[in-house]
Protein backbone atom coordinates (compact mmCIF):
# COMPACT_ATOMS: atom_id res chain seq x y z
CA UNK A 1 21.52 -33.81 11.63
CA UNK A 2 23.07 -37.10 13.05
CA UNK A 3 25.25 -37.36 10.30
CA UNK A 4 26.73 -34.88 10.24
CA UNK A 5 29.65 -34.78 12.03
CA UNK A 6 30.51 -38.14 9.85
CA UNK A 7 31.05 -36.42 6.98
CA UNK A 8 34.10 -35.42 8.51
CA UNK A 9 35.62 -38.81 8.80
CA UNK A 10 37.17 -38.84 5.45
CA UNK A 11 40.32 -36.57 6.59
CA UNK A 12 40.39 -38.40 9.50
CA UNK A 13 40.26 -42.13 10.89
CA UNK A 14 38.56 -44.31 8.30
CA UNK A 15 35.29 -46.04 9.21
CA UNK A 16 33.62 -49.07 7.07
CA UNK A 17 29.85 -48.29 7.04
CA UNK A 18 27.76 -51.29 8.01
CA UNK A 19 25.84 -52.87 5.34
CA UNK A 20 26.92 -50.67 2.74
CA UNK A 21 30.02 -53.04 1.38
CA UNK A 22 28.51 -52.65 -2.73
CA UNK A 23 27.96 -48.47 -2.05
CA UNK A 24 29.58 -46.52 -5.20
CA UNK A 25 29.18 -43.17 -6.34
CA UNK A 26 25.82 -43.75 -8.64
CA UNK A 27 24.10 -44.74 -5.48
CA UNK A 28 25.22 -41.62 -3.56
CA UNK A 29 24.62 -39.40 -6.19
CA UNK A 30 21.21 -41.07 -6.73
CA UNK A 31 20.62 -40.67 -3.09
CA UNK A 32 21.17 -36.90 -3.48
CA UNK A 33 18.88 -36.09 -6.41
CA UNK A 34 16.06 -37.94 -4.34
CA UNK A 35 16.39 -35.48 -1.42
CA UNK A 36 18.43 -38.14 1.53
CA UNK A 37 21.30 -36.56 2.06
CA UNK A 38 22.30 -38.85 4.97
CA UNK A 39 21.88 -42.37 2.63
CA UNK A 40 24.49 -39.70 0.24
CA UNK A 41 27.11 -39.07 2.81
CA UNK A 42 27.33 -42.87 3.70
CA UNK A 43 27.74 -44.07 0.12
CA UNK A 44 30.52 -41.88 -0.82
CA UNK A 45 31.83 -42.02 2.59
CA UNK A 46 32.01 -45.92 1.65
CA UNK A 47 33.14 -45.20 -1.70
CA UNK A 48 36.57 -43.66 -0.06
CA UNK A 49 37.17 -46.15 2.50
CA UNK A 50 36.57 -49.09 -0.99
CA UNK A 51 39.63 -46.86 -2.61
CA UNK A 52 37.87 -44.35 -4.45
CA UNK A 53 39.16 -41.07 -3.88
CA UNK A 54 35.86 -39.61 -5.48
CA UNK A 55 34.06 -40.24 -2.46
CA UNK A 56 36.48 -37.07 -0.95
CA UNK A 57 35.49 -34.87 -3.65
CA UNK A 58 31.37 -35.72 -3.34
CA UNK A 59 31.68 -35.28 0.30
CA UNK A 60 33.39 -31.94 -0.30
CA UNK A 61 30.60 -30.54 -2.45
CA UNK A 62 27.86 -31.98 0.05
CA UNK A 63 29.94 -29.37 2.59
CA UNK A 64 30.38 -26.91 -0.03
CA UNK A 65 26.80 -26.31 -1.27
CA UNK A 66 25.56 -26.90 2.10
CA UNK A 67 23.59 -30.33 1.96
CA UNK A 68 22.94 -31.87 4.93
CA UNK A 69 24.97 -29.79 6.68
CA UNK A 70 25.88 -25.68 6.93
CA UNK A 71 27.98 -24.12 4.17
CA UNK A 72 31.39 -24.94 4.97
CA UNK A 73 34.18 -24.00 2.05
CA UNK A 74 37.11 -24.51 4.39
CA UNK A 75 36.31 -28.24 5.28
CA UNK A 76 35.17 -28.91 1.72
CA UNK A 77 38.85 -27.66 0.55
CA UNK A 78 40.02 -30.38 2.68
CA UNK A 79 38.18 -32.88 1.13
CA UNK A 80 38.74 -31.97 -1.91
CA UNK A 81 42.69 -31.91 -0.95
CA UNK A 82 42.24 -35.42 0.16
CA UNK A 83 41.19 -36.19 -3.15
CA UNK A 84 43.31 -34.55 -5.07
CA UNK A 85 46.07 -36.06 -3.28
CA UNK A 86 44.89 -39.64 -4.73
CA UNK A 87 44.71 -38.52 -7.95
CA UNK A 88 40.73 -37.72 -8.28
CA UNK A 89 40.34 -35.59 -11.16
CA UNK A 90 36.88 -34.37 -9.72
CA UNK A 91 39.02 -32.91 -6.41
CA UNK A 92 41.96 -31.85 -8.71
CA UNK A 93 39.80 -30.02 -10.74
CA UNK A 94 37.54 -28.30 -8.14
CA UNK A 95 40.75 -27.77 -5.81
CA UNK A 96 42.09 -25.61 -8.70
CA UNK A 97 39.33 -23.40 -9.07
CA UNK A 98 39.48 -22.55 -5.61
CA UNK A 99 42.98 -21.33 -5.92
CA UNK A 100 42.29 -19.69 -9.27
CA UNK A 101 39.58 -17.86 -7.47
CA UNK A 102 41.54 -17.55 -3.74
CA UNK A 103 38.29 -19.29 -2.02
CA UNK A 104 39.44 -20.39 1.44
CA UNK A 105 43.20 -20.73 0.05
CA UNK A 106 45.67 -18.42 -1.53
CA UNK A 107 44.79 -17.22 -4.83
CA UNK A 108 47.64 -18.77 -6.76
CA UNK A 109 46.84 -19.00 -10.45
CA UNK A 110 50.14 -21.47 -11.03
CA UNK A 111 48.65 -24.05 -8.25
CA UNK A 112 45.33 -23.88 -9.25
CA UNK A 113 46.45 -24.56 -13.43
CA UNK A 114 48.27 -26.89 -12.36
CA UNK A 115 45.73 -29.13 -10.68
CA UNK A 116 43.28 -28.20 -13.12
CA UNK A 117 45.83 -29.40 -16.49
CA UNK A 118 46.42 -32.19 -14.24
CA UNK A 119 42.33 -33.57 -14.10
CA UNK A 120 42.40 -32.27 -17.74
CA UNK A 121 44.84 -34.96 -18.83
CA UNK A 122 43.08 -37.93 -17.04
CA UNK A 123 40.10 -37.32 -19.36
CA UNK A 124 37.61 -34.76 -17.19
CA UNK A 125 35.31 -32.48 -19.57
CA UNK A 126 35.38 -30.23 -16.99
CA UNK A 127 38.47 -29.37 -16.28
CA UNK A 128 39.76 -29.34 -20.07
CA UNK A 129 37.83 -26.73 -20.46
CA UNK A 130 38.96 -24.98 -17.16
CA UNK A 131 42.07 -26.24 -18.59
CA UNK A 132 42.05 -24.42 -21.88
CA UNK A 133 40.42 -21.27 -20.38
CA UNK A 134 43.98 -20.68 -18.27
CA UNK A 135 45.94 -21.23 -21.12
CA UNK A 136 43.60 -19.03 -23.38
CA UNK A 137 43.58 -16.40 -20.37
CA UNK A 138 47.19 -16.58 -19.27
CA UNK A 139 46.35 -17.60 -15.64
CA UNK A 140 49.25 -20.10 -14.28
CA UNK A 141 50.41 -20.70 -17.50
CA UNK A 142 51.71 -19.13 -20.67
CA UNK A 143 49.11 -17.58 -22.76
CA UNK A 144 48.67 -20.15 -25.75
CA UNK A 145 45.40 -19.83 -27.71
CA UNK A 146 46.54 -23.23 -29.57
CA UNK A 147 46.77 -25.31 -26.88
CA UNK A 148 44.01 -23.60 -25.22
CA UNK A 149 41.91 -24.67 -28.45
CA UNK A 150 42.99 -28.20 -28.08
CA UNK A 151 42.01 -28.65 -24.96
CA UNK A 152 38.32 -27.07 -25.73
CA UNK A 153 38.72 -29.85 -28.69
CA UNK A 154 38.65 -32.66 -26.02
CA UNK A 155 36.04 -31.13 -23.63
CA UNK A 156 33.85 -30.70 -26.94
CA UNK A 157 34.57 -34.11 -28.08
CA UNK A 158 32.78 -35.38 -24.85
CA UNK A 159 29.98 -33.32 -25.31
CA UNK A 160 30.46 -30.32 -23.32
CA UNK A 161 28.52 -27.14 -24.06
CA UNK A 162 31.05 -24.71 -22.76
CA UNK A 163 33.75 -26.00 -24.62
CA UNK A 164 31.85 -26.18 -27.72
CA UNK A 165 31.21 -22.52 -27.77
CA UNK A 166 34.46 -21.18 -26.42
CA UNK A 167 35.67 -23.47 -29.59
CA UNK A 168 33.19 -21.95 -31.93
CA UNK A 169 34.71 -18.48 -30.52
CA UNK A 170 38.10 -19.63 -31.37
CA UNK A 171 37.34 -20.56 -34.69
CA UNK A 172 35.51 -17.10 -35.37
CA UNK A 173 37.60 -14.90 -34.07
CA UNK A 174 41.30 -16.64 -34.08
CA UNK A 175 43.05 -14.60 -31.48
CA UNK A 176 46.62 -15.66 -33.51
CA UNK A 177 45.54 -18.84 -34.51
CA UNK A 178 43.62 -20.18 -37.52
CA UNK A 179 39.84 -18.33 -38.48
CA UNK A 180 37.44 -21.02 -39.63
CA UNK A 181 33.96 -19.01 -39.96
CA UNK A 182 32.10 -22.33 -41.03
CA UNK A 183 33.58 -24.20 -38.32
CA UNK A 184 32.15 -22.19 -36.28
CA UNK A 185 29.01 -21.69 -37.51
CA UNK A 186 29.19 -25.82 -37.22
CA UNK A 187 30.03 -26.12 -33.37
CA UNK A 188 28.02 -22.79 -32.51
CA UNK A 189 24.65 -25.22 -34.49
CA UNK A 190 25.69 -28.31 -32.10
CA UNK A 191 25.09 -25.92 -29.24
CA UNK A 192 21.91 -24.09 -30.56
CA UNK A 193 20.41 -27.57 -31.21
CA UNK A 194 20.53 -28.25 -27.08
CA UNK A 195 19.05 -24.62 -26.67
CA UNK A 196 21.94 -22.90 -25.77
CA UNK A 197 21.30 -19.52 -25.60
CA UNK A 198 25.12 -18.31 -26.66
CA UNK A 199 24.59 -20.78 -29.13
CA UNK A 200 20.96 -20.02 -30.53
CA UNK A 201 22.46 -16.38 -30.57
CA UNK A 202 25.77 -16.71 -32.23
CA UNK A 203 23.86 -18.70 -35.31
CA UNK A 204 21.47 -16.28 -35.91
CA UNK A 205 24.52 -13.30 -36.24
CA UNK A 206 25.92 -15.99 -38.64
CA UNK A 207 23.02 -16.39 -40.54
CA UNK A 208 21.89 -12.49 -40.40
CA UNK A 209 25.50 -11.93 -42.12
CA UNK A 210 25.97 -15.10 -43.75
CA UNK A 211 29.06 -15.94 -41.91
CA UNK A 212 29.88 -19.68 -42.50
CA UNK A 213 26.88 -20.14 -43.85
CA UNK A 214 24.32 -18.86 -46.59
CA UNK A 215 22.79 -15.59 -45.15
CA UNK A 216 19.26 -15.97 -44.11
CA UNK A 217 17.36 -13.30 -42.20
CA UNK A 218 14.30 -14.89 -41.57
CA UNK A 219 16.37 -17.82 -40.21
CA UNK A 220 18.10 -15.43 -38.07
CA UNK A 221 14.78 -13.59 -36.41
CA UNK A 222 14.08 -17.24 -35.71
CA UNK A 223 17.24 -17.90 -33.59
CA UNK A 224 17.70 -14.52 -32.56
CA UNK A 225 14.22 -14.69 -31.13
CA UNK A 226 14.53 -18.11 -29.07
CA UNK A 227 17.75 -16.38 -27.94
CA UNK A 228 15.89 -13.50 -26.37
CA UNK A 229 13.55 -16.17 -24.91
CA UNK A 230 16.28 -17.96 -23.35
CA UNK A 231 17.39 -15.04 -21.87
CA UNK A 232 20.50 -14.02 -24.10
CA UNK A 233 21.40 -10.31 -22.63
CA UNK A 234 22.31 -9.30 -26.32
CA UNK A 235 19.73 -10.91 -28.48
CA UNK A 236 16.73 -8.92 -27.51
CA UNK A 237 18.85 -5.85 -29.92
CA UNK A 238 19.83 -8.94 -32.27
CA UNK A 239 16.00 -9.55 -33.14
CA UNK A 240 14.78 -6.17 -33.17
CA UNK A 241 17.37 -5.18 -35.70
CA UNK A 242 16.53 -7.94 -37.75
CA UNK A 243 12.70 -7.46 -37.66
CA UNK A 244 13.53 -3.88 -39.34
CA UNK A 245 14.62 -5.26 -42.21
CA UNK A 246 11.71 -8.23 -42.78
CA UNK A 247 8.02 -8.04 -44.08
CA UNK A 248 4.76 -8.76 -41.63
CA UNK A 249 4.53 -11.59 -43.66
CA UNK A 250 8.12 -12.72 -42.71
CA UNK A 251 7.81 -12.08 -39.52
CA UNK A 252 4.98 -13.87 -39.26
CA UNK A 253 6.86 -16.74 -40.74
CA UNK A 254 9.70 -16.38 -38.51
CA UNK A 255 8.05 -16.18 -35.46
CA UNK A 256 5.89 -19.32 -36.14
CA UNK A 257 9.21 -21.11 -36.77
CA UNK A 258 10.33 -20.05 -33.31
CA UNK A 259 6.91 -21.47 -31.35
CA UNK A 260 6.91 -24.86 -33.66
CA UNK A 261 11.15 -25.12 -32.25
CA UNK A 262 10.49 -24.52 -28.82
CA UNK A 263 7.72 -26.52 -29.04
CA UNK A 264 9.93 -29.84 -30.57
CA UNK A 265 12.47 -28.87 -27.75
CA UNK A 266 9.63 -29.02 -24.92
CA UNK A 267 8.07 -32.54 -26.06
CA UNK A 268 11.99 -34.01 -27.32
CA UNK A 269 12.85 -33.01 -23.18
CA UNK A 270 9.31 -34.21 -21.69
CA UNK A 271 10.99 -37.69 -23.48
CA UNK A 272 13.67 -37.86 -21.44
């Protein structure tokens, strides 16, 4: 396509787009989900040349997942260099993960913490929990399961479902740090309520051996089965070793539960 070879513009000479003087990032990612990749590139090409050093980082992913263009990873690093170098969290954060992972760069766990803590403390979900997971894995940082916790705290705090669980996980299992089995069985329920399958499966262990909560094994067929739905690689096992232990007639009951909360999950996201 025409445009192309604009994309490219960004790590190069600037140009002002004609006629798109109001173009943000909600336009260009609006552009994206309705299939015109070309409307895309121009808005967040704008968005950079207006002083938004987002506009680097969407470009970057347009090159990265291949839209609108071929696959490219090396000129998306750019672009997300670019961005990083003005201080986008969205480029920090996605520049870090490529040298975590040594995609088109060095591996080099210190640079790519670094960037990612960085994103982390302007606020992005993201990359406090990318964050946390390189302090709770020692990668580019010392190991600290505390501050790796805190950092899941503020990702979770915004809503994100990673975090939440990795939280929950900290909470059940403390790896050196506090164990809070009804915390967890709290943030693990805030996942399984969005139909998260390591949520859905983590509440019904905690119910199947009342951990945090009052044991319950019909409760725990319930979410063990949705789990298996959901595709869960351990909760198939889950709810066949729970169905051993329950009546037909509780089974019955159970299962019914499951189709009547799928079925309130189905019409709450037809809703939205």
């Amino acid at each position: 396509m025409q445009f192309v070879s604009r994309l490219y513009v960004v790590v190069g000479v600037s140009v002002l787009w004609a006629g798109l003087a109001s173009a943000d990032i909600p336009n260009g990612v609006k552009a994206l989900e309705q299939g015109d990749v070309e409307t895309a590139a121009k808005e967040f090409q704008a968005s950079f040349d207006s002083g938004n050093p987002d506009g680097a980082f969407y470009l970057g992913r347009m090159f990265e997942l291949g839209l609108g263009t071929e696959p490219d990873l090396a000129q998306a690093a750019e672009l997300y260099k670019v961005a990083a170098a003005q201080d986008s969290a969205l480029g920090q954060n996605r520049l870090g993960l490529m040298y975590l992972d040594g995609q088109v760069v060095l591996r080099d766990y210190a640079q790519g913490a670094e960037l990612i803590c960085k994103a982390a403390e302007q606020g992005e979900a993201n990359a406090q929990f990318n964050c946390g997971a390189a302090y709770g894995d020692g990668k580019g940082v010392a190991k600290d399961p505390a501050r790796a916790r805190e950092y899941w705290q503020k990702a979770s705090a915004q809503g994100h479902i990673a975090a939440t669980n990795f939280l929950g996980l900290t909470y059940k299992t403390g790896n050196g740090i506090d164990v809070d089995v009804t915390k967890a069985f709290e943030l693990f329920s805030k996942t399984a309520e969005q139909g998260n399958p390591m949520g859905l499966f983590e509440v019904a262990l905690a119910l199947e051996g009342g951990l945090g909560t009052a044991e319950d094994k019909i409760k725990a067929y319930t979410y063990a089965n949705i789990a298996a739905a959901r595709a869960h690689p351990e909760a198939p096992a889950l709810r066949d070793r729970i169905e051993a232990e329950l009546s037909p007639e509780e089974i019955t009951q159970a299962q019914k539960a499951a189709r009547d909360w799928i079925s309130a999950a189905e019409a709450k996201a037809a809703e939205n």
